[in-house]
N, C-alpha and C. Protein backbone atom coordinates (compact mmCIF):
# COMPACT_ATOMS: atom_id res chain seq x y z
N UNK A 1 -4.92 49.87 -27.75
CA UNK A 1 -4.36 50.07 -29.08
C UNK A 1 -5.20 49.31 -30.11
N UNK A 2 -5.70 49.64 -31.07
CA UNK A 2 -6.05 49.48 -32.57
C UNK A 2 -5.30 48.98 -33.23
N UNK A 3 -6.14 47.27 -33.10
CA UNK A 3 -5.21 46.30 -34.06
C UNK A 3 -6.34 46.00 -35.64
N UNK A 4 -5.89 45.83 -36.75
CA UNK A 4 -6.41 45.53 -37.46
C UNK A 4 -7.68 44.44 -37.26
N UNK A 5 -7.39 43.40 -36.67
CA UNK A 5 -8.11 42.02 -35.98
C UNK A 5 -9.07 42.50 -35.80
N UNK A 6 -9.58 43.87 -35.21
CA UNK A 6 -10.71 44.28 -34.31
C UNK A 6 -12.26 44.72 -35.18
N UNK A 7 -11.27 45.52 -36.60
CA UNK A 7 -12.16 45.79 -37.69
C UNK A 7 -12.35 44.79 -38.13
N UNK A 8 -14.13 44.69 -38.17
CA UNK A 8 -14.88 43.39 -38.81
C UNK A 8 -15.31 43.72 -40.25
N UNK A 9 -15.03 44.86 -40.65
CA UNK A 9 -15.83 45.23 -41.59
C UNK A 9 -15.41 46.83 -41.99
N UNK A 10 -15.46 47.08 -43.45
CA UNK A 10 -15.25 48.56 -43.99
C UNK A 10 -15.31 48.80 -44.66
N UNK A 11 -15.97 49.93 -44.74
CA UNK A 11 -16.05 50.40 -46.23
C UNK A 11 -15.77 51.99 -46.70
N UNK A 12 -16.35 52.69 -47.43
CA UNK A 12 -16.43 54.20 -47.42
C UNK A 12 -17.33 54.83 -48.25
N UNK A 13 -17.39 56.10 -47.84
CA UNK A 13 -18.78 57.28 -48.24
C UNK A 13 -18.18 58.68 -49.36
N UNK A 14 -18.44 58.90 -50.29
CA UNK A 14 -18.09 59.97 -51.07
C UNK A 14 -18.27 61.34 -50.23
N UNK A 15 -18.11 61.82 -49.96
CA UNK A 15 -18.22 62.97 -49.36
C UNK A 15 -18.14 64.46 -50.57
N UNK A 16 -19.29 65.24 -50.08
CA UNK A 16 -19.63 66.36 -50.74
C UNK A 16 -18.45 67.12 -51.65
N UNK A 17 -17.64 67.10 -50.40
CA UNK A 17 -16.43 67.95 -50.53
C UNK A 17 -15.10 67.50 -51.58
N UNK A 18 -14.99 66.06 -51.81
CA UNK A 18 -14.23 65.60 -52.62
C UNK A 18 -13.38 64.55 -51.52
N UNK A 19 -14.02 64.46 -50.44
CA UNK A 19 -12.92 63.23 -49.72
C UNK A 19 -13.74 62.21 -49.71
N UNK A 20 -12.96 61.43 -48.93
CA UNK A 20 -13.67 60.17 -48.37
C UNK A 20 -13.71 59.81 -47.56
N UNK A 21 -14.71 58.90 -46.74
CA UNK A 21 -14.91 58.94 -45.26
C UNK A 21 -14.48 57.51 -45.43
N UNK A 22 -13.58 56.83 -44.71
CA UNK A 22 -13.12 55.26 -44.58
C UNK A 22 -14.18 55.14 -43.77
N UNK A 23 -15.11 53.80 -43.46
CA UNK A 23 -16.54 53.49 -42.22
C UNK A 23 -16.24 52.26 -42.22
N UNK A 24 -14.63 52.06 -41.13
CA UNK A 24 -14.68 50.71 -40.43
C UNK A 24 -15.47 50.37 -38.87
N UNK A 25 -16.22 49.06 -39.45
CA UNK A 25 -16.90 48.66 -38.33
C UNK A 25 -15.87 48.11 -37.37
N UNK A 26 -15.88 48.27 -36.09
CA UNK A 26 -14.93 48.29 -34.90
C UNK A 26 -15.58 46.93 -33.90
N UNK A 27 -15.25 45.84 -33.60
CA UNK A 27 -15.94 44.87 -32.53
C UNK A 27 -17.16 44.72 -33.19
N UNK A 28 -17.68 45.30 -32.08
CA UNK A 28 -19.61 44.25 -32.22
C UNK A 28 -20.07 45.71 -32.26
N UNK A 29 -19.41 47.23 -32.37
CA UNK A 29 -19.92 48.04 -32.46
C UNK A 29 -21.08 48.44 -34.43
N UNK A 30 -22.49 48.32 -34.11
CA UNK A 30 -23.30 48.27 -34.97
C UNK A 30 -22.90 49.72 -36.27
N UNK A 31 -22.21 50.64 -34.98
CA UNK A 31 -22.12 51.89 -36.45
C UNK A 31 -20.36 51.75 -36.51
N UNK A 32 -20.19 52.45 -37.38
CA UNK A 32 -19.12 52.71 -38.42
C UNK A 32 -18.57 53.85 -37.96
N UNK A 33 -17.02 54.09 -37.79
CA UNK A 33 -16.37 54.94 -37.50
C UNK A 33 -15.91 55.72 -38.54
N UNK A 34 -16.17 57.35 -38.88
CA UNK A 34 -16.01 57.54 -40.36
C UNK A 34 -14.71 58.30 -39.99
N UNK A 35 -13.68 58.23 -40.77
CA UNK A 35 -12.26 58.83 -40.84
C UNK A 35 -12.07 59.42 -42.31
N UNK A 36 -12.13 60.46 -41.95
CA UNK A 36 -11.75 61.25 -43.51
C UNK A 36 -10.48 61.35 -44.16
N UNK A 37 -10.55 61.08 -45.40
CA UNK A 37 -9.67 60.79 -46.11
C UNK A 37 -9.15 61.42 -47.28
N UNK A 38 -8.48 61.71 -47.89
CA UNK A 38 -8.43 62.61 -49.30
C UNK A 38 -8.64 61.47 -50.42
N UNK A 39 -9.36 62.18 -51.59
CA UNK A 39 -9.51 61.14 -52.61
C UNK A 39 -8.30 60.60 -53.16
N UNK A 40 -7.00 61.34 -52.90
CA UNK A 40 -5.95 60.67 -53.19
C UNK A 40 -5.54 59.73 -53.25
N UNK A 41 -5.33 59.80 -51.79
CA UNK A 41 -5.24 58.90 -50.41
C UNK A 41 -5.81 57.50 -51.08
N UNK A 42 -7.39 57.51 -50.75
CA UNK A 42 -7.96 56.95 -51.22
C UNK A 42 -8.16 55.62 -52.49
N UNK A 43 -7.61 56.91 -53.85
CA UNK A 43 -7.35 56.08 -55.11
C UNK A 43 -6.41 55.14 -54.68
N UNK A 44 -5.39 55.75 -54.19
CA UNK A 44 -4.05 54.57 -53.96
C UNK A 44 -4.83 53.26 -53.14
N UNK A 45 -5.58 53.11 -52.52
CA UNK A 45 -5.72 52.01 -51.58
C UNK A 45 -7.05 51.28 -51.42
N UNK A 46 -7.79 52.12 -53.01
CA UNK A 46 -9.40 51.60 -53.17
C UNK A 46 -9.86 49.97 -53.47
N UNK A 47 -8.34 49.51 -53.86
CA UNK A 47 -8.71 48.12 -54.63
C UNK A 47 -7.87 47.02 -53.35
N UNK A 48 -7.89 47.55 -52.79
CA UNK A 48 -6.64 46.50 -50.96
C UNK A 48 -7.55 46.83 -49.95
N UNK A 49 -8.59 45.97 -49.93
CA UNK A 49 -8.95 45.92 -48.25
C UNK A 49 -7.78 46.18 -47.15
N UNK A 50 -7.35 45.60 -47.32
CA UNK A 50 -6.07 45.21 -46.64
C UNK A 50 -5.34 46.29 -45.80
N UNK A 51 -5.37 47.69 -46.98
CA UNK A 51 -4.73 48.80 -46.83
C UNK A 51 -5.65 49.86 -46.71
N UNK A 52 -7.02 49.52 -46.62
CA UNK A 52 -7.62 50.41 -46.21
C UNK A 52 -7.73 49.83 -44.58
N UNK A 53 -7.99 48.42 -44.19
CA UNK A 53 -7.68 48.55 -42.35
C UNK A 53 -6.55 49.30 -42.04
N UNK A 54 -5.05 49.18 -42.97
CA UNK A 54 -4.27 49.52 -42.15
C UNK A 54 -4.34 50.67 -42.04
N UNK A 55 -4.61 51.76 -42.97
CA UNK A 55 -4.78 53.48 -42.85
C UNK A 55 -5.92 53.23 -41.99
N UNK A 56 -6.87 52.87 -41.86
CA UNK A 56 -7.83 53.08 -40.34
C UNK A 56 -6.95 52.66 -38.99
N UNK A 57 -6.33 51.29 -38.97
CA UNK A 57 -5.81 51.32 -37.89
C UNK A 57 -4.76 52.38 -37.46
N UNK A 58 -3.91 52.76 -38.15
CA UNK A 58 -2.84 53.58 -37.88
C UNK A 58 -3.58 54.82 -37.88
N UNK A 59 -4.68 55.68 -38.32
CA UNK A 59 -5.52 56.40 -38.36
C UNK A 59 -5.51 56.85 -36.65
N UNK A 60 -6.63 55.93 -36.26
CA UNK A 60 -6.83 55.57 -35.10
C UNK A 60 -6.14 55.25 -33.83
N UNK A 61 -4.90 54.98 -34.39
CA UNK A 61 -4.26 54.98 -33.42
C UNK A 61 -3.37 55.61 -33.38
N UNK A 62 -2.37 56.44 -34.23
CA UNK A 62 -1.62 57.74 -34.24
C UNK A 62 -2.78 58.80 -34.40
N UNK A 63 -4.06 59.06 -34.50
CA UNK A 63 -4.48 60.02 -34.78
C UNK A 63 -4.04 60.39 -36.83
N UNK A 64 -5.24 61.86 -36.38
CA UNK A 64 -5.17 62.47 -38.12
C UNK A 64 -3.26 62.73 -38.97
N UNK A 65 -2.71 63.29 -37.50
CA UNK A 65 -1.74 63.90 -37.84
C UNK A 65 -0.64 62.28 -38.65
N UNK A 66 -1.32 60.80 -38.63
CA UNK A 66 -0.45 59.97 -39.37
C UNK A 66 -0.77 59.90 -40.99
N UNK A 67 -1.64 60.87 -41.18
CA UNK A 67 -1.56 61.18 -42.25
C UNK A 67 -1.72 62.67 -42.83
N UNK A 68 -0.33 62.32 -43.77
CA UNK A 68 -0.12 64.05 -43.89
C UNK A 68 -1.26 64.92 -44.76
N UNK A 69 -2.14 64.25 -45.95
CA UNK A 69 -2.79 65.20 -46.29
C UNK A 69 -4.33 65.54 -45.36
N UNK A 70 -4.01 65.46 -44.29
CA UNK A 70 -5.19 65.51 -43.02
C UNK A 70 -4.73 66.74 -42.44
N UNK A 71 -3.58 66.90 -42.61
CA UNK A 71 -3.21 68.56 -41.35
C UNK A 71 -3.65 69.15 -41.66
N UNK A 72 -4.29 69.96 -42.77
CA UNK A 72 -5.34 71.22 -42.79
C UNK A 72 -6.12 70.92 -41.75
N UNK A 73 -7.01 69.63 -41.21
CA UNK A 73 -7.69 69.62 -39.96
C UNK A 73 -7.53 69.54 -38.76
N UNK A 74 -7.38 70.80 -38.62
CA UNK A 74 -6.73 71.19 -37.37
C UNK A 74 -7.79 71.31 -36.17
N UNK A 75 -9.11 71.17 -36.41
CA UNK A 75 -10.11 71.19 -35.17
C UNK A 75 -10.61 69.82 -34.51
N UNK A 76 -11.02 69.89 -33.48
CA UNK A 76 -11.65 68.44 -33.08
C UNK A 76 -12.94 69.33 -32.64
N UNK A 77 -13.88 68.76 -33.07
CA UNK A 77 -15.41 68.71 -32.27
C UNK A 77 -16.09 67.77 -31.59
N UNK A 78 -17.00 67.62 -30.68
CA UNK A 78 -17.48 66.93 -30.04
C UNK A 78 -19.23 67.12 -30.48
N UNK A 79 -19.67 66.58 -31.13
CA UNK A 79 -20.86 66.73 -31.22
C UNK A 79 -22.12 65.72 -30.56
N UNK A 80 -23.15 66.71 -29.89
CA UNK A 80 -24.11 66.09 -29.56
C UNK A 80 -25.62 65.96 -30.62
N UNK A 81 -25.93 64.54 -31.20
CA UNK A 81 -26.70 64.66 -32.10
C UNK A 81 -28.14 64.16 -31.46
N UNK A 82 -29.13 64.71 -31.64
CA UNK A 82 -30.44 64.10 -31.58
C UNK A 82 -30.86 63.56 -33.14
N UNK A 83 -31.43 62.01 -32.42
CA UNK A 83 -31.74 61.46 -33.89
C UNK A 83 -33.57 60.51 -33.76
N UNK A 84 -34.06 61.33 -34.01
CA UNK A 84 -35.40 60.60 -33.69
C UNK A 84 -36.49 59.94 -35.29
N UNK A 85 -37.15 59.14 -34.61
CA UNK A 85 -37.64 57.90 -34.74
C UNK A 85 -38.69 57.91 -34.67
N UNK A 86 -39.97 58.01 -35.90
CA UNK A 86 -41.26 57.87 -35.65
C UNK A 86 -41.23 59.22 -33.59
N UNK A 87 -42.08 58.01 -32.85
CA UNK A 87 -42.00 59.25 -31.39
C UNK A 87 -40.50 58.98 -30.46
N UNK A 88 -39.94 57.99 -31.11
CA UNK A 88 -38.84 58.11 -30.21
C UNK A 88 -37.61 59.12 -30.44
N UNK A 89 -36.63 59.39 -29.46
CA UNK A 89 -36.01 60.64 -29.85
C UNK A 89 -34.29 60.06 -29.25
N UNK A 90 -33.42 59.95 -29.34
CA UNK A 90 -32.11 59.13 -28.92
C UNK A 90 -31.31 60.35 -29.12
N UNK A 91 -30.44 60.42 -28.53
CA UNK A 91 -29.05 61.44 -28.10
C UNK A 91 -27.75 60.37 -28.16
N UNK A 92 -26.76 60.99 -28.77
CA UNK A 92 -25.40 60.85 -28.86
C UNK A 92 -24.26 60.73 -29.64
N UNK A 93 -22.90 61.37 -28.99
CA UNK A 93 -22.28 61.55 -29.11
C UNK A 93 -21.17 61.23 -30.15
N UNK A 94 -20.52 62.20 -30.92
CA UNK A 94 -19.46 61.68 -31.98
C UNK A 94 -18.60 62.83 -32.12
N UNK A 95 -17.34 62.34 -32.46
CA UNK A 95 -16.23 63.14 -32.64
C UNK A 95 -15.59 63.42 -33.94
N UNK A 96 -15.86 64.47 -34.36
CA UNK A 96 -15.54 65.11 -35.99
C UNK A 96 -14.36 65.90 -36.22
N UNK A 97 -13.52 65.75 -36.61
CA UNK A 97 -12.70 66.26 -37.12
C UNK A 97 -12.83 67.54 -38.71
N UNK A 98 -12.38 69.06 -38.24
CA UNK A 98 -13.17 69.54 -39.62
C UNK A 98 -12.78 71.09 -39.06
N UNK A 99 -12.20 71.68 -40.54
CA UNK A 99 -12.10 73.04 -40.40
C UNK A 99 -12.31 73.94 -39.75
N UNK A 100 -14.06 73.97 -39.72
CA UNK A 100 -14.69 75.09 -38.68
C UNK A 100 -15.76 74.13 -37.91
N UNK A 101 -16.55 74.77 -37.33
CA UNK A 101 -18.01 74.62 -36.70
C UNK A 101 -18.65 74.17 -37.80
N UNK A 102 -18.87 75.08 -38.67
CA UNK A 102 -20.41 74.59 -39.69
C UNK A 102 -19.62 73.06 -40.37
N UNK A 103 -18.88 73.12 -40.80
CA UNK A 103 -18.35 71.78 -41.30
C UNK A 103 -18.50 70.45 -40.68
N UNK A 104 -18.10 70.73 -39.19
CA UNK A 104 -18.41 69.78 -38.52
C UNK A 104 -19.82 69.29 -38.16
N UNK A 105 -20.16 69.94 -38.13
CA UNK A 105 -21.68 69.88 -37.68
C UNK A 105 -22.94 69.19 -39.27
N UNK A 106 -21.58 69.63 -40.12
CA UNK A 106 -22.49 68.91 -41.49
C UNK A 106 -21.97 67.73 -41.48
N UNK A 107 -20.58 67.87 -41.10
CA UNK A 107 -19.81 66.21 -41.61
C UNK A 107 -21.29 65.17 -40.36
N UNK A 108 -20.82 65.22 -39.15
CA UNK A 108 -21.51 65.12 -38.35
C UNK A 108 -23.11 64.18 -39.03
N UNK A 109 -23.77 65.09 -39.51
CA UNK A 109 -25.21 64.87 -39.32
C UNK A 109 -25.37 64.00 -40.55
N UNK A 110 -24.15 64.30 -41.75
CA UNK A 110 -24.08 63.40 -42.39
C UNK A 110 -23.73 61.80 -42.06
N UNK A 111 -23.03 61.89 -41.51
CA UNK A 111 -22.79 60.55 -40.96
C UNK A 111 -23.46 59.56 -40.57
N UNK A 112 -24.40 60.28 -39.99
CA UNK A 112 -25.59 59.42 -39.28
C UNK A 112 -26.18 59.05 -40.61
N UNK A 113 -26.31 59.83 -41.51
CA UNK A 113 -27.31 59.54 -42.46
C UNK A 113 -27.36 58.15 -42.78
N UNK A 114 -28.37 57.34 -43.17
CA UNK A 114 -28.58 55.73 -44.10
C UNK A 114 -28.88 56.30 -45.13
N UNK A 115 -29.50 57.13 -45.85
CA UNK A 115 -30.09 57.41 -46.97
C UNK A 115 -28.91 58.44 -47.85
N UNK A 116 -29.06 58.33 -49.19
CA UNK A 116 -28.60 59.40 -49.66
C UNK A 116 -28.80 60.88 -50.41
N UNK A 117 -28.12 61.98 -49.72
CA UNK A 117 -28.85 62.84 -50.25
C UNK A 117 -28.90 63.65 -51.12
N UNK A 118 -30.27 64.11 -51.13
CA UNK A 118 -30.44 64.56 -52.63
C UNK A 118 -31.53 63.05 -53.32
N UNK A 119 -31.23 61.90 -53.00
CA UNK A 119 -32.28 60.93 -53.36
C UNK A 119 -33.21 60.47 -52.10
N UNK A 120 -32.70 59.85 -51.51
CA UNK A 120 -34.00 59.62 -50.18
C UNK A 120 -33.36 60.03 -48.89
N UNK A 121 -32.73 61.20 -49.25
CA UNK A 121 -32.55 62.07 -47.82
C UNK A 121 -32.30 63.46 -48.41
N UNK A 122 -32.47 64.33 -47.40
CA UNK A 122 -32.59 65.58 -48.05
C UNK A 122 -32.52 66.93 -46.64
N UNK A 123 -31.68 67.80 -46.79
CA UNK A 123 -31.41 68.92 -45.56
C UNK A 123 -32.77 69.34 -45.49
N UNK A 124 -32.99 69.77 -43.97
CA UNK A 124 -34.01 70.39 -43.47
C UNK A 124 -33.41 71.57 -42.87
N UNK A 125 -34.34 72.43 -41.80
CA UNK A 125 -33.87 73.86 -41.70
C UNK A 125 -33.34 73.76 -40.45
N UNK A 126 -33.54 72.47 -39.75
CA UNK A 126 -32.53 72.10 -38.81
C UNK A 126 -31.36 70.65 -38.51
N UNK A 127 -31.37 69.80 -39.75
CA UNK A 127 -30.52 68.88 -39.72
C UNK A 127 -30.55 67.75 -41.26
N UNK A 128 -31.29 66.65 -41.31
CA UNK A 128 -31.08 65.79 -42.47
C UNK A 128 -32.41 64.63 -42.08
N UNK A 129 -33.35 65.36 -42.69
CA UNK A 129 -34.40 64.02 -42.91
C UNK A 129 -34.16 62.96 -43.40
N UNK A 130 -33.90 61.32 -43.23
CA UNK A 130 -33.29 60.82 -44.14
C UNK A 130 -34.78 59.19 -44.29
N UNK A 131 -34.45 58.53 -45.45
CA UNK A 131 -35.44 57.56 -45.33
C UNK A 131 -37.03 58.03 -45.64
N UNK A 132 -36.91 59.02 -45.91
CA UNK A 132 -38.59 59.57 -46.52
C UNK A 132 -39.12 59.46 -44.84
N UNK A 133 -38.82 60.46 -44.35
CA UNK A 133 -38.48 60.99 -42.85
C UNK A 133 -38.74 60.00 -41.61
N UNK A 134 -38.47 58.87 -41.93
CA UNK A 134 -38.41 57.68 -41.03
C UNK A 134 -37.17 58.15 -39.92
N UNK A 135 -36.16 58.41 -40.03
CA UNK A 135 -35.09 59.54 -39.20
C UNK A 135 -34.75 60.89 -39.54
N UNK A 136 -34.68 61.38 -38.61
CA UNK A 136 -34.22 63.25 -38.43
C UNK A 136 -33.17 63.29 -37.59
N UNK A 137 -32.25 63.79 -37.85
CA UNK A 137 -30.96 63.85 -37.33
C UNK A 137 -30.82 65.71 -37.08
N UNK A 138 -30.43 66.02 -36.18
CA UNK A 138 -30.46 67.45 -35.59
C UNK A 138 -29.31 67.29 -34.80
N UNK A 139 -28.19 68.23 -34.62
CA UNK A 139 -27.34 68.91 -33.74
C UNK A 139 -27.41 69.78 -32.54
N UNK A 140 -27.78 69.07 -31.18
CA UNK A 140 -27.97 69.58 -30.09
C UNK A 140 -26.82 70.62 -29.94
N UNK A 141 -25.87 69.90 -29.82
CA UNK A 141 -24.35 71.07 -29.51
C UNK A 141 -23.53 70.61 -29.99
N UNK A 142 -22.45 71.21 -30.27
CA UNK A 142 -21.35 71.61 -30.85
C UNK A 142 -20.23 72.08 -30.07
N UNK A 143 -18.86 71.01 -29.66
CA UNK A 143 -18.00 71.77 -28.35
C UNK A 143 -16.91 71.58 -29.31
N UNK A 144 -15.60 72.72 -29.37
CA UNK A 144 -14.44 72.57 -29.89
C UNK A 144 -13.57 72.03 -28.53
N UNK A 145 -13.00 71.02 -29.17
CA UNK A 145 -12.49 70.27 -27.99
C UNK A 145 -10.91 70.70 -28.43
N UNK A 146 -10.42 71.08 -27.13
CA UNK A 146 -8.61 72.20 -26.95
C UNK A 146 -7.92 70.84 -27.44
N UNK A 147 -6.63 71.48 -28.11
CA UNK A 147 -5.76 70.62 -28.19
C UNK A 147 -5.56 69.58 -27.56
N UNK A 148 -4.86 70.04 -26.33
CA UNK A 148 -4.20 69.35 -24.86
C UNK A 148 -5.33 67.69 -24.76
N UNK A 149 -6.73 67.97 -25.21
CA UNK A 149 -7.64 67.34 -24.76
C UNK A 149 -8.12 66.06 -25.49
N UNK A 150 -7.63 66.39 -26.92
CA UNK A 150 -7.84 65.41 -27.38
C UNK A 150 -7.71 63.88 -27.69
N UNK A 151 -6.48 63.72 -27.15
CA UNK A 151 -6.33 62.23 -26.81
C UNK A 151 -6.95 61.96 -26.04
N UNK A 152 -7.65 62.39 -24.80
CA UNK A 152 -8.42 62.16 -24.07
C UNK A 152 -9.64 61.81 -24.61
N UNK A 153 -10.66 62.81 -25.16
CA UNK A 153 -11.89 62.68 -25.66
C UNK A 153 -11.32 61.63 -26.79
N UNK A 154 -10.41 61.32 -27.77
CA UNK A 154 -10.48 60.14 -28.41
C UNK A 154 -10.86 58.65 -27.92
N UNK A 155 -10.28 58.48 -26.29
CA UNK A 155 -10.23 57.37 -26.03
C UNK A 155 -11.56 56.93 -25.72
N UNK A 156 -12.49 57.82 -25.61
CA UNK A 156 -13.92 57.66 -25.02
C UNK A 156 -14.66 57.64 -26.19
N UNK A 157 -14.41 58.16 -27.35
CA UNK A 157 -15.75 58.59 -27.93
C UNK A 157 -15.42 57.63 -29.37
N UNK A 158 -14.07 57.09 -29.36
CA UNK A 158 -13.71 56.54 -30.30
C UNK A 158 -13.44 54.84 -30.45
């Protein structure tokens, strides 16, 4: 279970679409868990650290459905990302929450991003050059993960 204590750190990302991605750092884990959010949502709880752990923790640990303006997202994806490095090339895994396929697969590649785009990152014809192409982020696969399944794949990938 997801206690507040655990998040060391958080913040959040504007998103294209008009939400917001909450990116609490979890333990000694180096990346950021992004949980989408409505700008609503959001306004109410932009100025309370406080209350942005607790909508991540309760997030996280009831799942999307503990917050109600999240039920339009009704899919879970499992995405496999390749993200390479000058010659090195790294694989893995993240779990997106998001309308369809193409959504996910953008939320996704966004995520990874450090740079921002449109200024020092920018879509390519297969993913998100970012850093004045110091990383490339690409979408190996794309799995819609079944209902029944998802508490499962949460506990692993999350």
């Amino acid at each position: 279970m997801m206690t507040s204590n655990r998040i060391r750190s958080i913040g959040w990302l504007n998103c294209e679409d008009g939400s917001i991605k909450l990116t609490p750092c979890i333990d000694s884990s180096a990346m950021a868990t992004p949980l989408i959010i409505s700008k609503e949502i959001f306004e109410m709880i932009r100025d309370d650290e406080s209350q942005m752990i607790n909508t991540a923790v309760d997030m996280l640990n009831k799942g999307l459905d503990c917050v109600s303006h999240l039920s339009e997202l009704k899919n879970c994806y499992v995405l496999r990302l390749v993200i390479q490095s000058g010659g090195y090339e790294h694989r893995t895994h993240r779990l997106i929450y998001a309308t369809s396929k193409e959504q996910a697969i953008d939320v996704g590649l966004v995520a990874e991003c450090f740079g921002e785009l449109g200024h020092n990152a920018e879509w390519t014809n297969n993913g998100i050059s970012d850093l004045g192409d110091e990383f490339h982020y690409s979408v190996e696969d794309c799995k819609l993960v079944q209902p029944e399944h998802i508490k499962t794949v949460e506990q692993y990938l999350n």
